[in-house]
N, C-alpha and C. Protein backbone atom coordinates (compact mmCIF):
# COMPACT_ATOMS: atom_id res chain seq x y z
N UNK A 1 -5.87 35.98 40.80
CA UNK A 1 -7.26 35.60 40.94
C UNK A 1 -7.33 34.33 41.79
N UNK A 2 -7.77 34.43 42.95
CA UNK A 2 -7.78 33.57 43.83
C UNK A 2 -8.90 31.80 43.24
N UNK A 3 -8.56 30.78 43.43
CA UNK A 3 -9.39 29.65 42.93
C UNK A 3 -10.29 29.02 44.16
N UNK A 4 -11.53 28.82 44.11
CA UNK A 4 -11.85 28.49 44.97
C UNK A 4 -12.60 27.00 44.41
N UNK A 5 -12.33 25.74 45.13
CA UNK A 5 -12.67 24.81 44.77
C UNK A 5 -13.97 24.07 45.40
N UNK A 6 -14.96 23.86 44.45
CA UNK A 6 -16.63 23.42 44.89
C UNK A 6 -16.20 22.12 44.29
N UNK A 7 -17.30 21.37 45.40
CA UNK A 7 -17.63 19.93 45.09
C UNK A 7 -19.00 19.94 43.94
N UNK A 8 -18.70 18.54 42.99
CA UNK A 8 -19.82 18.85 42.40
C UNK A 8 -21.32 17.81 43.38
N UNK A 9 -22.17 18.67 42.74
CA UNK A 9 -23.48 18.26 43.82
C UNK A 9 -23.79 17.22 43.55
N UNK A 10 -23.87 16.28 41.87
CA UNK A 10 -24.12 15.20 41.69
C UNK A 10 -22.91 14.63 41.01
N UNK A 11 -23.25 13.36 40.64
CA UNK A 11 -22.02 13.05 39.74
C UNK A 11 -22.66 12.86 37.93
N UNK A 12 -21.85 12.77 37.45
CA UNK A 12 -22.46 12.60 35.86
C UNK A 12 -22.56 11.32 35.69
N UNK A 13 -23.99 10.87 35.19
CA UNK A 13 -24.28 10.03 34.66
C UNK A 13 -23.48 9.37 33.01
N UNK A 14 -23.51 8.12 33.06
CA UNK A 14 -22.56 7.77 31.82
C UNK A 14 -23.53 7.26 30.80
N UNK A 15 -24.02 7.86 29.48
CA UNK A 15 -24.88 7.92 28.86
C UNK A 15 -24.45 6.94 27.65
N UNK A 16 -25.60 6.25 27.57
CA UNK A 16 -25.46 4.90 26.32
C UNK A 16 -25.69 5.62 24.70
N UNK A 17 -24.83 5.10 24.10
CA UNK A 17 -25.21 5.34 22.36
C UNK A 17 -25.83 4.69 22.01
N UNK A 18 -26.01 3.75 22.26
CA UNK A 18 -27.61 2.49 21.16
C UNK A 18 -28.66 2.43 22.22
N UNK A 19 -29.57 2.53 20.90
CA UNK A 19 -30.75 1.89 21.55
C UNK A 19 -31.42 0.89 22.61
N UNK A 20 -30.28 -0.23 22.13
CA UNK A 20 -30.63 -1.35 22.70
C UNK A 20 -29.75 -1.53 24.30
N UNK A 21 -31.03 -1.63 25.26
CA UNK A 21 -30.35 -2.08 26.48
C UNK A 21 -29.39 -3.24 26.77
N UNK A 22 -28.52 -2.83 27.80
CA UNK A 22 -28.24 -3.99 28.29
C UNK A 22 -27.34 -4.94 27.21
N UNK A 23 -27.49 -4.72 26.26
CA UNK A 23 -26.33 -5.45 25.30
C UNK A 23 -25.40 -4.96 24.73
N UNK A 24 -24.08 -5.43 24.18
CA UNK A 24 -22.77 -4.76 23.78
C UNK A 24 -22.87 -3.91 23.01
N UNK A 25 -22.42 -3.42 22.29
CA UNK A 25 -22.27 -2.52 21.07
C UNK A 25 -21.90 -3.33 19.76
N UNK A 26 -22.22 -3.57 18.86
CA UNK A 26 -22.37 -4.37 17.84
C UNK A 26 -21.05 -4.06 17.45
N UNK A 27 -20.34 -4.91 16.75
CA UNK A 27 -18.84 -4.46 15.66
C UNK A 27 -19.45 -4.08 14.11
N UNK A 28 -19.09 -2.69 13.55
CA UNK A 28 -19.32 -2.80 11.82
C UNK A 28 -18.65 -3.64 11.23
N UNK A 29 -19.27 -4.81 10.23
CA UNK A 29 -18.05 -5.11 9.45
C UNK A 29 -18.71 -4.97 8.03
N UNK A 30 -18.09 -4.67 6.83
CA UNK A 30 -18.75 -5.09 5.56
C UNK A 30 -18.79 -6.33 5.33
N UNK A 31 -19.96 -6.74 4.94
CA UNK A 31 -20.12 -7.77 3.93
C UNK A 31 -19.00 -8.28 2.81
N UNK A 32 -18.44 -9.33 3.23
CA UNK A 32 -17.58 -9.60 1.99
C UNK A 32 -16.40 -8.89 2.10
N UNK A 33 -16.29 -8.26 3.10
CA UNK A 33 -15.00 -7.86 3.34
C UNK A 33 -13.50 -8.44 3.59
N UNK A 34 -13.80 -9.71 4.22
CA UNK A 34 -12.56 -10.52 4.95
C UNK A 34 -12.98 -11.75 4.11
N UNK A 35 -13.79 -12.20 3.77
CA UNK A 35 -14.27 -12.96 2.83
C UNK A 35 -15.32 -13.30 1.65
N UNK A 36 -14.26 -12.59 0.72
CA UNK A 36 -15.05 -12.09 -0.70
C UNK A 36 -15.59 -12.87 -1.06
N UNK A 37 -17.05 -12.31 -1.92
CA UNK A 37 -17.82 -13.23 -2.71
C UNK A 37 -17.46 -14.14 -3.77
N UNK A 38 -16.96 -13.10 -4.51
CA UNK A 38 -16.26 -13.51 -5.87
C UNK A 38 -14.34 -14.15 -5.05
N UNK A 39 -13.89 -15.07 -6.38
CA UNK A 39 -12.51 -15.34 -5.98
C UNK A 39 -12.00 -14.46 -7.08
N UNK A 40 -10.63 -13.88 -6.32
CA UNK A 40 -9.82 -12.50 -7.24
C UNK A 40 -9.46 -13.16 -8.28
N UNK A 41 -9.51 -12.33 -9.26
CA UNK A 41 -9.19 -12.76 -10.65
C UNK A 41 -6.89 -12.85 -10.70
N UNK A 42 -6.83 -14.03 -11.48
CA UNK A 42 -5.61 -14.51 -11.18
C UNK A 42 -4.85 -13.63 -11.97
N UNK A 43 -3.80 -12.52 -11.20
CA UNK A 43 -2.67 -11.59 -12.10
C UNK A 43 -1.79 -12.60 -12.87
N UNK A 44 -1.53 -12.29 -14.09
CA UNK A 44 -0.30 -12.55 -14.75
C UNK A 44 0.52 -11.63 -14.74
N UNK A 45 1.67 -11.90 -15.79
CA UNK A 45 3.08 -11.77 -15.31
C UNK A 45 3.27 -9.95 -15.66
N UNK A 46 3.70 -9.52 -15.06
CA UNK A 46 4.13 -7.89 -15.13
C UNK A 46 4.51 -7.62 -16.55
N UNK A 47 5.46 -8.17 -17.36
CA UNK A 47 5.92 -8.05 -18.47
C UNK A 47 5.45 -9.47 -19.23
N UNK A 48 5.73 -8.59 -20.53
CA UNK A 48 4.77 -9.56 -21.53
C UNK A 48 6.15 -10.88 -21.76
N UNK A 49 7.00 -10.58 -21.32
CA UNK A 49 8.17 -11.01 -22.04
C UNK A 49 8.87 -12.60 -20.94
N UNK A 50 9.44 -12.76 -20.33
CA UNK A 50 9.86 -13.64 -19.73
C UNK A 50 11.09 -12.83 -18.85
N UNK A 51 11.53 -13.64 -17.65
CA UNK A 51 12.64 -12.71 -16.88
C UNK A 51 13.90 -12.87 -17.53
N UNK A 52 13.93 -14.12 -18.14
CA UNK A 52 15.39 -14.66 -18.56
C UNK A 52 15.49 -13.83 -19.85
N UNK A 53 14.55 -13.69 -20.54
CA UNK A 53 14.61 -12.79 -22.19
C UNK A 53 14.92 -11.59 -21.76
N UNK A 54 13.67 -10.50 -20.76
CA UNK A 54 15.07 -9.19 -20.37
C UNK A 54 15.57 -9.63 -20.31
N UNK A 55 16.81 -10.09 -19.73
CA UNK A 55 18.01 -9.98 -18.81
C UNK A 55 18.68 -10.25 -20.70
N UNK A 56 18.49 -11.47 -21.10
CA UNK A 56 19.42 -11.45 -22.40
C UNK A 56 19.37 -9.87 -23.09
N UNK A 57 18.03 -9.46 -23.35
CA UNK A 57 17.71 -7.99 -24.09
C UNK A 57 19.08 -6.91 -22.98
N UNK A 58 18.97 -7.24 -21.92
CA UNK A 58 19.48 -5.72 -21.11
C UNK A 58 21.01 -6.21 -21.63
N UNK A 59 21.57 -7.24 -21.78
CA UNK A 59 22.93 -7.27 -21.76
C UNK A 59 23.25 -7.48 -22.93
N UNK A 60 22.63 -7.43 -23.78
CA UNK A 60 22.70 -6.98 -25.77
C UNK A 60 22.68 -5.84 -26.03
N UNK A 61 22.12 -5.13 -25.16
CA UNK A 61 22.06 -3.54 -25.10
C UNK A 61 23.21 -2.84 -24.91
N UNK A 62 23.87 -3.79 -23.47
CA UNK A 62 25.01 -3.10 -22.51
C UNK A 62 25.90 -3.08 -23.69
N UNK A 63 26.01 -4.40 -24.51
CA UNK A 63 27.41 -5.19 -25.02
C UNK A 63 27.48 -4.11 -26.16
N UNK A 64 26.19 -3.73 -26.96
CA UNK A 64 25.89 -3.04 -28.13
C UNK A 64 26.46 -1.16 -27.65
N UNK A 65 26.47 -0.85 -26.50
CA UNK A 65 26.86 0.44 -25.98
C UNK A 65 28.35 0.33 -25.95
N UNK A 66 28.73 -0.69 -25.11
CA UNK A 66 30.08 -0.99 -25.27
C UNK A 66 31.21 -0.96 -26.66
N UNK A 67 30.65 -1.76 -27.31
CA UNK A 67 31.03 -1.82 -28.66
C UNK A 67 31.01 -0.56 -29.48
N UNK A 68 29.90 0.73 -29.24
CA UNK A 68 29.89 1.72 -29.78
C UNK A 68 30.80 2.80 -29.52
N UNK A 69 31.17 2.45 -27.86
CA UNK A 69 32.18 3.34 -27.33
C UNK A 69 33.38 3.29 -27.82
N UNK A 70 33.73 1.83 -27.78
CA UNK A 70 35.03 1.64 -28.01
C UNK A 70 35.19 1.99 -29.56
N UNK A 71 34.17 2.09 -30.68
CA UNK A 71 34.58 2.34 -31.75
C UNK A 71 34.94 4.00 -31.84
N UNK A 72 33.90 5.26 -31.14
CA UNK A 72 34.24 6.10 -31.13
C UNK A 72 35.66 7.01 -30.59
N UNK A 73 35.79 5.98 -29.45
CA UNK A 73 37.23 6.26 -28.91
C UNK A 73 38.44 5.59 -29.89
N UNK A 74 38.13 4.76 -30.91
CA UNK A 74 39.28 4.57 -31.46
C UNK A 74 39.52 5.42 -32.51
N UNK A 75 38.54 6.42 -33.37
CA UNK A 75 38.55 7.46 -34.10
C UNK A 75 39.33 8.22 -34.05
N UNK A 76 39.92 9.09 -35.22
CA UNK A 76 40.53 9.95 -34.84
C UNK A 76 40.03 11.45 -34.26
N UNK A 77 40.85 12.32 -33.68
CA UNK A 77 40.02 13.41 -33.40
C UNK A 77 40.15 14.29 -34.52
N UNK A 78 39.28 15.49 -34.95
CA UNK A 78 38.77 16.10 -35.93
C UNK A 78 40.60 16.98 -36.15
């Protein structure tokens, strides 16, 4: 199919979205968006407990697993 190439007769006009002449295009921003009304309410701590108390709890645990093993392995077998 052979192409045959036409000029166009006019050119296209570049058509405005707002109303308003002659001036920029406004930016959206919300209200209170980048600077909230209210100040954020202050998080406390993730756990009710302290970091240093886990860590004692996790390695009373470990020591308490430990201790259980070694008693079962010293048993005799059936």
């Amino acid at each position: 199919m052979p192409y045959e190439f036409s000029e166009w007769e006019h050119e296209p006009e570049t058509q405005t979205s707002s109303s308003r002449v002659g001036d920029p295009p406004r930016k959206i921003t919300g209200v209170g968006l980048l600077d909230p009304t209210v100040p954020p309410k202050r998080q406390g701590p993730l756990l009710p407990i302290s970091a240093t108390m886990f860590m004692r709890i996790f390695a009373a645990i470990i020591l308490v697993g430990l201790l259980v093993g070694m008693f079962l392995l010293f048993l005799p077998p059936h």
